[in-house]
C-alpha atoms as a PDB file:
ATOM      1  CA  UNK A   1     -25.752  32.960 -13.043  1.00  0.00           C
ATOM      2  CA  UNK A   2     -25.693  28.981 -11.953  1.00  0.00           C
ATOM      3  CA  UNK A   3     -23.952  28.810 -15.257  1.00  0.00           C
ATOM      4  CA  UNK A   4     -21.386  30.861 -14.252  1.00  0.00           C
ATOM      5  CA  UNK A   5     -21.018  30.073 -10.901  1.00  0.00           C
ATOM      6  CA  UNK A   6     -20.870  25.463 -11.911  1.00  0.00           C
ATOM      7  CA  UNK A   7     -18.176  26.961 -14.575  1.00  0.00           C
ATOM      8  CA  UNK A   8     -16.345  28.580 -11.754  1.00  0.00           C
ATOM      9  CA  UNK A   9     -16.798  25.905  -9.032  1.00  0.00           C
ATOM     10  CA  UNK A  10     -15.587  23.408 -11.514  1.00  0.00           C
ATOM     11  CA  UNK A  11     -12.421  25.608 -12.712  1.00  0.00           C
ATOM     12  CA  UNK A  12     -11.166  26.332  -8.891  1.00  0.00           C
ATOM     13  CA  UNK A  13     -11.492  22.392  -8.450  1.00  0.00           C
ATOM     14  CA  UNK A  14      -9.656  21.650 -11.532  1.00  0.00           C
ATOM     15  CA  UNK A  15      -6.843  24.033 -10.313  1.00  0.00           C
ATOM     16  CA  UNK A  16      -7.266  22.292  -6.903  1.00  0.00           C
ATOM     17  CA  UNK A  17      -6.313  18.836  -8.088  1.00  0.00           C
ATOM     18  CA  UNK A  18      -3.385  20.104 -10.201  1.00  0.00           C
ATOM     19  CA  UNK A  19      -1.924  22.344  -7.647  1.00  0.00           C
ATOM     20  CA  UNK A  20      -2.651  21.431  -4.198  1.00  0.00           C
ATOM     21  CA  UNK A  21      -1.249  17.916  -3.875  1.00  0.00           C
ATOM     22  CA  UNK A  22       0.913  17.766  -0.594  1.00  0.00           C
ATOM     23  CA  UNK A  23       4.441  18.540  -1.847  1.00  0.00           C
ATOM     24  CA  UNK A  24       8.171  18.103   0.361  1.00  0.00           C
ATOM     25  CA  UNK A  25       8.511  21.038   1.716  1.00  0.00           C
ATOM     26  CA  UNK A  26       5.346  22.071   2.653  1.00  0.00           C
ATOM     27  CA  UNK A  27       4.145  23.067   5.824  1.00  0.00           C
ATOM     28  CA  UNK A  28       1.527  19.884   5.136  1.00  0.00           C
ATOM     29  CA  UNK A  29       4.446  17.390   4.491  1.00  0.00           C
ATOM     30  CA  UNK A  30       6.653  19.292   7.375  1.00  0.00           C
ATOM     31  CA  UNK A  31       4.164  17.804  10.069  1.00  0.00           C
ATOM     32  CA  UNK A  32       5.441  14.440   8.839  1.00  0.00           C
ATOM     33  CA  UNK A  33       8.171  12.522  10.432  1.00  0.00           C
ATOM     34  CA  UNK A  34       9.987  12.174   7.192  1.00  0.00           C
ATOM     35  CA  UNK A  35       8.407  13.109   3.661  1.00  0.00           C
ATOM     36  CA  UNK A  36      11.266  12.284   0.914  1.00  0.00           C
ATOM     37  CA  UNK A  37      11.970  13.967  -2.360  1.00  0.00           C
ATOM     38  CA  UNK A  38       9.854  13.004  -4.797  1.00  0.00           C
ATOM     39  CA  UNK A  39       6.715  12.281  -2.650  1.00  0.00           C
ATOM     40  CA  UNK A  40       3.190  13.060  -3.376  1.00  0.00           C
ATOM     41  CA  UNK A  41      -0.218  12.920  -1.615  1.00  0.00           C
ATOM     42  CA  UNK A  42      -2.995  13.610  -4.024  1.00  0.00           C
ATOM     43  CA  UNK A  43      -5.612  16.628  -3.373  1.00  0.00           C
ATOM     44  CA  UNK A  44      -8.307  15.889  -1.695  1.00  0.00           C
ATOM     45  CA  UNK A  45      -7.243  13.525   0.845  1.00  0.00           C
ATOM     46  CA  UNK A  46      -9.961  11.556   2.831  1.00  0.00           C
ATOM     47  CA  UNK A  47      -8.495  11.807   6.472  1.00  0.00           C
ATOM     48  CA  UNK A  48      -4.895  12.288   7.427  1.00  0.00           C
ATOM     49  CA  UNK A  49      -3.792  12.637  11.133  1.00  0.00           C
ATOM     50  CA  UNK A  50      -0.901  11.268  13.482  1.00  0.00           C
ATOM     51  CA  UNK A  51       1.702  12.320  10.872  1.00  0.00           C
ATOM     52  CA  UNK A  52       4.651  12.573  13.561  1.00  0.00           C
ATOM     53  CA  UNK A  53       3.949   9.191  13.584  1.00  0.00           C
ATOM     54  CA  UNK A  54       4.240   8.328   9.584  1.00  0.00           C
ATOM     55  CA  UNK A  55       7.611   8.341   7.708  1.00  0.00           C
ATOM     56  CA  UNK A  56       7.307   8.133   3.568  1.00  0.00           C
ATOM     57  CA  UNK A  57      10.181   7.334   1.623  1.00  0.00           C
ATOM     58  CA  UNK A  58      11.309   9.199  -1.722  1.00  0.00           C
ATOM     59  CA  UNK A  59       9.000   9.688  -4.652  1.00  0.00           C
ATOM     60  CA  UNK A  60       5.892   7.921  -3.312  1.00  0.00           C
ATOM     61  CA  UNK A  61       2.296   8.491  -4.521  1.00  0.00           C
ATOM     62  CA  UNK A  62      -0.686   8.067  -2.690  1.00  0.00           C
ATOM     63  CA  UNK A  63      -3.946   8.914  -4.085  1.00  0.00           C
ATOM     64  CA  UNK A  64      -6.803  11.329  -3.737  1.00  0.00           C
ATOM     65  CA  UNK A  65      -9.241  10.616  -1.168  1.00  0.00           C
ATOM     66  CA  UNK A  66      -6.614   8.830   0.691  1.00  0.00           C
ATOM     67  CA  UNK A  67      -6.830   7.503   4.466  1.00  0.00           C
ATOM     68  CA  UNK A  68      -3.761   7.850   6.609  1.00  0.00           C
ATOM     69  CA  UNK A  69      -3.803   7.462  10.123  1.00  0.00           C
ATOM     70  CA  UNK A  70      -1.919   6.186  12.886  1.00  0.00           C
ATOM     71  CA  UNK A  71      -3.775   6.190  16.186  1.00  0.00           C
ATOM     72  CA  UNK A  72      -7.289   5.864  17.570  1.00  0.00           C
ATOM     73  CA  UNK A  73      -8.192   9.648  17.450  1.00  0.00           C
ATOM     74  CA  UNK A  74      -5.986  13.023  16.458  1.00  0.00           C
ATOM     75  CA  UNK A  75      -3.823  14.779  19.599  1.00  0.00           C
ATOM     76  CA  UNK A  76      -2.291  11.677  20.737  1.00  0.00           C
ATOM     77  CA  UNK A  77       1.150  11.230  21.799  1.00  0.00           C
ATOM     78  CA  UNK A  78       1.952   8.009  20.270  1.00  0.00           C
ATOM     79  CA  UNK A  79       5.338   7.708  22.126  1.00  0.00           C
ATOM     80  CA  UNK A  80       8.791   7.366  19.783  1.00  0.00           C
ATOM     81  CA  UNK A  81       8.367   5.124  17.178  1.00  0.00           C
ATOM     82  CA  UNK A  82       6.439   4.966  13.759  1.00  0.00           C
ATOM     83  CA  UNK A  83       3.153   3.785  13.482  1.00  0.00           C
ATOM     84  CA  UNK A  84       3.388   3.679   9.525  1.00  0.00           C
ATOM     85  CA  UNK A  85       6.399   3.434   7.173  1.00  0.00           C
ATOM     86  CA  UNK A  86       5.468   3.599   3.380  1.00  0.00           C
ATOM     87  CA  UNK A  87       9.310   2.920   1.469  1.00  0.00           C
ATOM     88  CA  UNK A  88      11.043   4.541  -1.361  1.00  0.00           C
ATOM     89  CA  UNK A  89       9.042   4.402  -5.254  1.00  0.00           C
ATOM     90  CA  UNK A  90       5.715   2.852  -3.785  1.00  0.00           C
ATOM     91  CA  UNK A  91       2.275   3.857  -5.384  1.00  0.00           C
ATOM     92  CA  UNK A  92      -0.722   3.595  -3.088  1.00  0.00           C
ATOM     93  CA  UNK A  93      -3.957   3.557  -4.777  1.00  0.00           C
ATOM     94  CA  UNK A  94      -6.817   6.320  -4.783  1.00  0.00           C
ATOM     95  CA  UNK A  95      -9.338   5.898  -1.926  1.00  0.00           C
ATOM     96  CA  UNK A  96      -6.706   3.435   0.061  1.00  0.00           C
ATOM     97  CA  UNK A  97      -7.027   3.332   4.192  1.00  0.00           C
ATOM     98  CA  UNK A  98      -3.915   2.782   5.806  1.00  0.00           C
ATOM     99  CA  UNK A  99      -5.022   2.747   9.519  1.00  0.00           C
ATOM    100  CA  UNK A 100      -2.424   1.685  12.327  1.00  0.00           C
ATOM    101  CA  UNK A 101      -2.419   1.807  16.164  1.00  0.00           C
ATOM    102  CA  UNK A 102       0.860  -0.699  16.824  1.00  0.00           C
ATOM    103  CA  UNK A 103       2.877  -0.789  13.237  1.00  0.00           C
ATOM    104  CA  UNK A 104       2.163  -1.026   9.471  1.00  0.00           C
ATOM    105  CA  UNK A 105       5.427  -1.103   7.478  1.00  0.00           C
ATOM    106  CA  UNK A 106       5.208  -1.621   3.623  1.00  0.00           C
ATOM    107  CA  UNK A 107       8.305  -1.524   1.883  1.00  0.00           C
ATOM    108  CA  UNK A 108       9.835  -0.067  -1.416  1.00  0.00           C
ATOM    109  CA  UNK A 109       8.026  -0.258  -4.822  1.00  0.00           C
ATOM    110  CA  UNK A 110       4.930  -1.610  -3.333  1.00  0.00           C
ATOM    111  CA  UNK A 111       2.077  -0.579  -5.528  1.00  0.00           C
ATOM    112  CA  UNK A 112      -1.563  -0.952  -4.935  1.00  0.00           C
ATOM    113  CA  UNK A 113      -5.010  -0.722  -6.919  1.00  0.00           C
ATOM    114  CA  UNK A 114      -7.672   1.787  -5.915  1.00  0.00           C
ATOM    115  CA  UNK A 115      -9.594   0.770  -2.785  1.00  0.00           C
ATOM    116  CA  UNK A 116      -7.347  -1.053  -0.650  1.00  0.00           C
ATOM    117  CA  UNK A 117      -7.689  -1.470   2.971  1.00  0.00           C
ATOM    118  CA  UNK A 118      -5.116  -2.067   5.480  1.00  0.00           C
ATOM    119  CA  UNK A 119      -4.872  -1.776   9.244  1.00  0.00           C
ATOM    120  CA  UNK A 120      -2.977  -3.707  12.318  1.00  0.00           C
ATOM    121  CA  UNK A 121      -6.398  -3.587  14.528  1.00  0.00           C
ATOM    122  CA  UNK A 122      -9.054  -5.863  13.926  1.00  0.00           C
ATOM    123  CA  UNK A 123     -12.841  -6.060  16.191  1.00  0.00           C
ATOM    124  CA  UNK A 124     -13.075  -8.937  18.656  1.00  0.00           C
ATOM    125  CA  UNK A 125     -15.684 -10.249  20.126  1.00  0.00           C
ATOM    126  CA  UNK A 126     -15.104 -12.604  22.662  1.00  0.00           C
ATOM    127  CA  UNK A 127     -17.407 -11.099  25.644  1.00  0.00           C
ATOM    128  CA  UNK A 128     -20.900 -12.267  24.274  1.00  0.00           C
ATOM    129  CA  UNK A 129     -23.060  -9.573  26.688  1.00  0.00           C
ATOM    130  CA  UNK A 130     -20.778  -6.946  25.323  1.00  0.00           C
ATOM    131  CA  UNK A 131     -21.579  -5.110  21.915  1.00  0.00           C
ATOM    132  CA  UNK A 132     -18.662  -5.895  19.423  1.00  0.00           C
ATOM    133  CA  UNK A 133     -17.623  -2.380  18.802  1.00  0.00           C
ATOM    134  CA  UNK A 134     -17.321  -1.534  22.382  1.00  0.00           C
ATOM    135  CA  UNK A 135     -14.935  -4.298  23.073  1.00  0.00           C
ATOM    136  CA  UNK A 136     -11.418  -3.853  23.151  1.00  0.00           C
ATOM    137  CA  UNK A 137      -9.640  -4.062  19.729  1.00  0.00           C
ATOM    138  CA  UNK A 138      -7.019  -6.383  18.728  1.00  0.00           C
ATOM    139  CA  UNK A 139      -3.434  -5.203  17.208  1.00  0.00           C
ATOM    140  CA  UNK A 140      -1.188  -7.200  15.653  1.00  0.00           C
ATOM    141  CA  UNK A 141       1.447  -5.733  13.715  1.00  0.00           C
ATOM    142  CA  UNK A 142       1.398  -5.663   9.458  1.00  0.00           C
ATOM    143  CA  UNK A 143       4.819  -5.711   7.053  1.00  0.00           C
ATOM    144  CA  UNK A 144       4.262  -5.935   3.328  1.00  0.00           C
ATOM    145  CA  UNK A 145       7.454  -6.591   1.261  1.00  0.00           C
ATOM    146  CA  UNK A 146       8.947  -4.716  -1.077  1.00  0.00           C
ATOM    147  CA  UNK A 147       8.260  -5.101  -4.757  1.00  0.00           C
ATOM    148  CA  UNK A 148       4.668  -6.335  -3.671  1.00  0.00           C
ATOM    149  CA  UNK A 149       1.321  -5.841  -5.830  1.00  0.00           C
ATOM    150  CA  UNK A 150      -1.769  -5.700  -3.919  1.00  0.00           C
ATOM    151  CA  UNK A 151      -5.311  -5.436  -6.216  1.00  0.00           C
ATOM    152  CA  UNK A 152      -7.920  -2.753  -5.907  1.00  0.00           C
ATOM    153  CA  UNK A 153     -10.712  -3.572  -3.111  1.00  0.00           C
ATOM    154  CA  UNK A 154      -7.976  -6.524  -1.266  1.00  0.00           C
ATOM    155  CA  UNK A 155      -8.224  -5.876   3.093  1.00  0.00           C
ATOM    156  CA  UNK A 156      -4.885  -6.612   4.262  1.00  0.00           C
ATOM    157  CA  UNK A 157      -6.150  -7.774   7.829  1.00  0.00           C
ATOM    158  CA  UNK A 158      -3.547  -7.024  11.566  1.00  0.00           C
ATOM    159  CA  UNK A 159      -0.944  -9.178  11.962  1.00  0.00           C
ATOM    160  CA  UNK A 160      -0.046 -10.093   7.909  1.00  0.00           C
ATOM    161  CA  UNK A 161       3.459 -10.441   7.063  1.00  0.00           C
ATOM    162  CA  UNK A 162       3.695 -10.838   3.106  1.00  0.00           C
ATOM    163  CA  UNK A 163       7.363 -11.549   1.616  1.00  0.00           C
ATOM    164  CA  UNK A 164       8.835  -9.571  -0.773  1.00  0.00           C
ATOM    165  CA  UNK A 165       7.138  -9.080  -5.243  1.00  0.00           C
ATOM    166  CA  UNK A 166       4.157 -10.871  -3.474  1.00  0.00           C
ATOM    167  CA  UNK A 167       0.799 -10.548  -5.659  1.00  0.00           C
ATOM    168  CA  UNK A 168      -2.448 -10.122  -3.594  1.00  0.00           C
ATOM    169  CA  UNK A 169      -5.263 -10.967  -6.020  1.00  0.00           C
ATOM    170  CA  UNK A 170      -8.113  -7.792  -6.515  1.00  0.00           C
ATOM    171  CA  UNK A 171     -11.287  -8.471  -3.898  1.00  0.00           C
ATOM    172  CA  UNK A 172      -9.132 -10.516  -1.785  1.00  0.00           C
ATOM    173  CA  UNK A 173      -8.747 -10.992   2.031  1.00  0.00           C
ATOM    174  CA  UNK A 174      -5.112 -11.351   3.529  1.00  0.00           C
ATOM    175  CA  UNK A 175      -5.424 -13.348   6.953  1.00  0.00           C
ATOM    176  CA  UNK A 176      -3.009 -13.148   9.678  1.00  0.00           C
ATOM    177  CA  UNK A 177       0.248 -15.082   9.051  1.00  0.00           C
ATOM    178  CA  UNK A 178       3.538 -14.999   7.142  1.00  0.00           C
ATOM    179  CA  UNK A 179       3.607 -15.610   3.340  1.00  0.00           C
ATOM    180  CA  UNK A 180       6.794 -16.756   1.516  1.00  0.00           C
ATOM    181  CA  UNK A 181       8.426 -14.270  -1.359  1.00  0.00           C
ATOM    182  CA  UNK A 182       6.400 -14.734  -4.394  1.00  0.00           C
ATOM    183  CA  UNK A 183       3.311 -16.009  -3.220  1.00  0.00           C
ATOM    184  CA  UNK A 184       0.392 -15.379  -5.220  1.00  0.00           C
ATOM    185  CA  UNK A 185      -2.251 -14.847  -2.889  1.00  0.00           C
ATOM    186  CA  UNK A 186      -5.980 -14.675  -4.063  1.00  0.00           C
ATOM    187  CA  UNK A 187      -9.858 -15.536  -2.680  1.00  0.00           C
ATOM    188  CA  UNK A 188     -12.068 -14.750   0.748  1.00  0.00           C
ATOM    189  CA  UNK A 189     -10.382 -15.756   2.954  1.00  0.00           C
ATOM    190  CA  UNK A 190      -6.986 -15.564   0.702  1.00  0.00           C
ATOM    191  CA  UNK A 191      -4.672 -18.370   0.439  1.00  0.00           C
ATOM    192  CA  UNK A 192      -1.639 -19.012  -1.433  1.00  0.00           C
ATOM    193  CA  UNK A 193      -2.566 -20.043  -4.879  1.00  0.00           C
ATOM    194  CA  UNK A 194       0.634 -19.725  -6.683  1.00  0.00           C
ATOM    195  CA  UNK A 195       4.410 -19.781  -5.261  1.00  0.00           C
ATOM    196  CA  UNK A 196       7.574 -19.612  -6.815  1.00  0.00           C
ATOM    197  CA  UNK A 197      10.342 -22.139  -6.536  1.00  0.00           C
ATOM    198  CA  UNK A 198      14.013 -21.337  -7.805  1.00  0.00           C
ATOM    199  CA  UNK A 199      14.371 -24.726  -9.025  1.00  0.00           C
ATOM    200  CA  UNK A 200      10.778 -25.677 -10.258  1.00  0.00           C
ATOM    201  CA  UNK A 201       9.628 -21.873 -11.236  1.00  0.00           C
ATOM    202  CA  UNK A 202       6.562 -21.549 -10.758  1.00  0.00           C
ATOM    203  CA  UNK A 203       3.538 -24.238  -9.490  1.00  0.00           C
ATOM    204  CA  UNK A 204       0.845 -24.249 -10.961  1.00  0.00           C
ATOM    205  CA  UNK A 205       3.340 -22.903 -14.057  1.00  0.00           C
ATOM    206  CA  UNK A 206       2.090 -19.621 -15.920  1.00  0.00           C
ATOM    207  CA  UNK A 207       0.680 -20.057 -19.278  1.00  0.00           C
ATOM    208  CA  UNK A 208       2.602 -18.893 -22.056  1.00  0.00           C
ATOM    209  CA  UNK A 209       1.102 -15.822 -24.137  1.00  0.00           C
ATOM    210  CA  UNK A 210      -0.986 -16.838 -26.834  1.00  0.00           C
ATOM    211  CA  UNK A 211      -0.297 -20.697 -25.367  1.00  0.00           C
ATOM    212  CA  UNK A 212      -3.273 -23.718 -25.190  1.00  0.00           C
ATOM    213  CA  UNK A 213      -5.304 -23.630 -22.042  1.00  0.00           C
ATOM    214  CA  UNK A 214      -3.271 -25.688 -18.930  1.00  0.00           C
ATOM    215  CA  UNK A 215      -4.936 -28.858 -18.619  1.00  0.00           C
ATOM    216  CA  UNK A 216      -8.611 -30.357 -20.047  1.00  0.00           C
ATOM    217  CA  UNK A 217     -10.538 -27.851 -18.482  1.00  0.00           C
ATOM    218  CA  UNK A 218      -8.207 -24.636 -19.462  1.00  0.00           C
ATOM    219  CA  UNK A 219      -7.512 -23.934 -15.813  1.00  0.00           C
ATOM    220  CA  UNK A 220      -5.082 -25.619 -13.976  1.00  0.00           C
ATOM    221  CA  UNK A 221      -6.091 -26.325  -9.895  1.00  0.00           C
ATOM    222  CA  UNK A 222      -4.366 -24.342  -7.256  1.00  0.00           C
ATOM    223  CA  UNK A 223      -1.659 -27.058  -5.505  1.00  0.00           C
ATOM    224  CA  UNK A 224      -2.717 -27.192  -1.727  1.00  0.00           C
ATOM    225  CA  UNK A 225      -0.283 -24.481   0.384  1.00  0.00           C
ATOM    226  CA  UNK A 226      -0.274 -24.630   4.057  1.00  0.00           C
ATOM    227  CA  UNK A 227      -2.676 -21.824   5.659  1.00  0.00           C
ATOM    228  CA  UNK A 228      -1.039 -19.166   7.202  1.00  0.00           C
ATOM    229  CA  UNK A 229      -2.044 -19.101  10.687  1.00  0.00           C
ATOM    230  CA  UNK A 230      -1.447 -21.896  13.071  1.00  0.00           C
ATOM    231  CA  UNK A 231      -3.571 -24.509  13.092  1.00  0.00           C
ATOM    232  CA  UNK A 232      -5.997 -23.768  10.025  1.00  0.00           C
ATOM    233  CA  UNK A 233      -6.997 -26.974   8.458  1.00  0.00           C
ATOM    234  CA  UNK A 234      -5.344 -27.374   4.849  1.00  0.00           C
ATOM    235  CA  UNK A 235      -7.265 -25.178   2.098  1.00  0.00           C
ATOM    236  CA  UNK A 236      -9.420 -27.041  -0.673  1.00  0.00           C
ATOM    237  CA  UNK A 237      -7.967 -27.564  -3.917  1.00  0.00           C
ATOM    238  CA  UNK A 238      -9.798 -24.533  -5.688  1.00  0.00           C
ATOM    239  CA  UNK A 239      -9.736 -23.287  -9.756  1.00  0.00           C
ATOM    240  CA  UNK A 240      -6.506 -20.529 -10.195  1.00  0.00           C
ATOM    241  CA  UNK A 241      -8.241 -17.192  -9.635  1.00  0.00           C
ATOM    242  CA  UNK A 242      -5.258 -15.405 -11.321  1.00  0.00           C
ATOM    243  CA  UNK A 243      -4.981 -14.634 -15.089  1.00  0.00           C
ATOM    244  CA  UNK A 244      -2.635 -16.651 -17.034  1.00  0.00           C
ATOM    245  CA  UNK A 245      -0.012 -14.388 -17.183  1.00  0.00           C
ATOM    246  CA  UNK A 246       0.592 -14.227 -13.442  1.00  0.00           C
ATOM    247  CA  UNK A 247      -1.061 -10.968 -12.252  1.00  0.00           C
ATOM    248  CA  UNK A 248      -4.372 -10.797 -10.092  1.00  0.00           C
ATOM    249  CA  UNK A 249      -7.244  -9.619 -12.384  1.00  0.00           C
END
């Protein structure tokens, strides 16, 4: 009988994953404030609520066990504008939180790893005699550009504004700031480790496939970038985290 009833519990689950993704059209997508053609949330999602408040472009994929949410708590009138904009052709990776209370827009063909975390609110805590989680919350808005790569496990953290085909190295933490198109972005806390130059290419350069190691020691140091938030001292000169063809490992 337990035989039976693992084979069946196993079969319906099976079925489950194949079939009850959250497809256009249905009355799951409807609650949306736009769902486009194409578009695909993976069965079983973690938590999903506030979706009048979350527009997704055309054939976008999040997931299973995905977190979506825009506000503190479900029921809340959130007023007229979006809390979360995913773009057309992006890819969001299983087991990804995307949590927003002021705004969270990642643009077209933005593709994560498995286990990303992003959110516009952040803990503070100023108030010493007052318990960190019952303080007030920070928000600072978040825009990822389009054509961006973010690696599994990376925290995006409120107020990050990333340019467009940036690369955010796996295990990494994005501070608050602005980062230039084609920044490769890698380490705790991140910093720019790579950048892209129309008339030099890229510094430090990429390694050519099947090329010698860069430099005596096979890895060539990270040029110094400015930090992205105002006044943060100048990072370290650090070893290149990134692989030598250009993508975070």
């Amino acid at each position: 009988m337990s035989r039976l009833l693992s084979w069946l519990v196993r079969t319906v689950w099976s079925w489950a994953r194949r079939h009850a993704e959250i497809r256009p059209g249905s009355r799951a997508a409807r609650r949306f404030a736009g769902y486009g053609a194409g578009t695909s949330i993976a069965f079983p999602p973690a938590t999903i609520f506030g979706e009048p408040w979350i527009g997704l472009g055309s054939h976008t994929l999040l997931g299973a066990d995905i977190t979506l949410t825009a506000g503190m708590v479900p029921g809340l009138d959130l007023g007229p504008e979006l809390y979360i904009r995913i773009g057309d052709g992006c890819t969001i990776g299983r087991g990804s939180h995307i949590v927003a209370h002021r705004s969270i827009d990642i643009g077209d063909d933005v593709f994560t790893g498995p286990y990303v975390y992003i959110t516009d609110q952040n803990h503070v805590y100023s108030d010493v005699d007052v318990p960190v989680g019952r303080q007030w919350p920070a928000d600072a808005p978040v825009r990822i550009g389009a054509g961006t790569w973010i690696g599994a496990n990376a925290v995006v953290l409120p107020g990050t504004r990333l340019g467009r085909n940036c690369v955010v190295a796996a295990g990494s933490v994005v501070r608050p700031g602005a980062y230039p198109d084609h920044s490769v972005i890698a380490g705790v806390p991140g910093r720019v480790v790579r950048r892209y130059d129309p008339e030099a290419g890229w510094t430090p350069p990429l390694r050519e496939p099947g090329g010698p190691p860069a430099g005596e020691s096979g890895i060539r140091p990270a040029s110094e970038w400015e930090c992205p938030a105002p006044g943060d001292p100048r990072p370290e000169r650090s070893a290149d985290p990134v692989n030598d063809r250009g993508r975070a490992h």
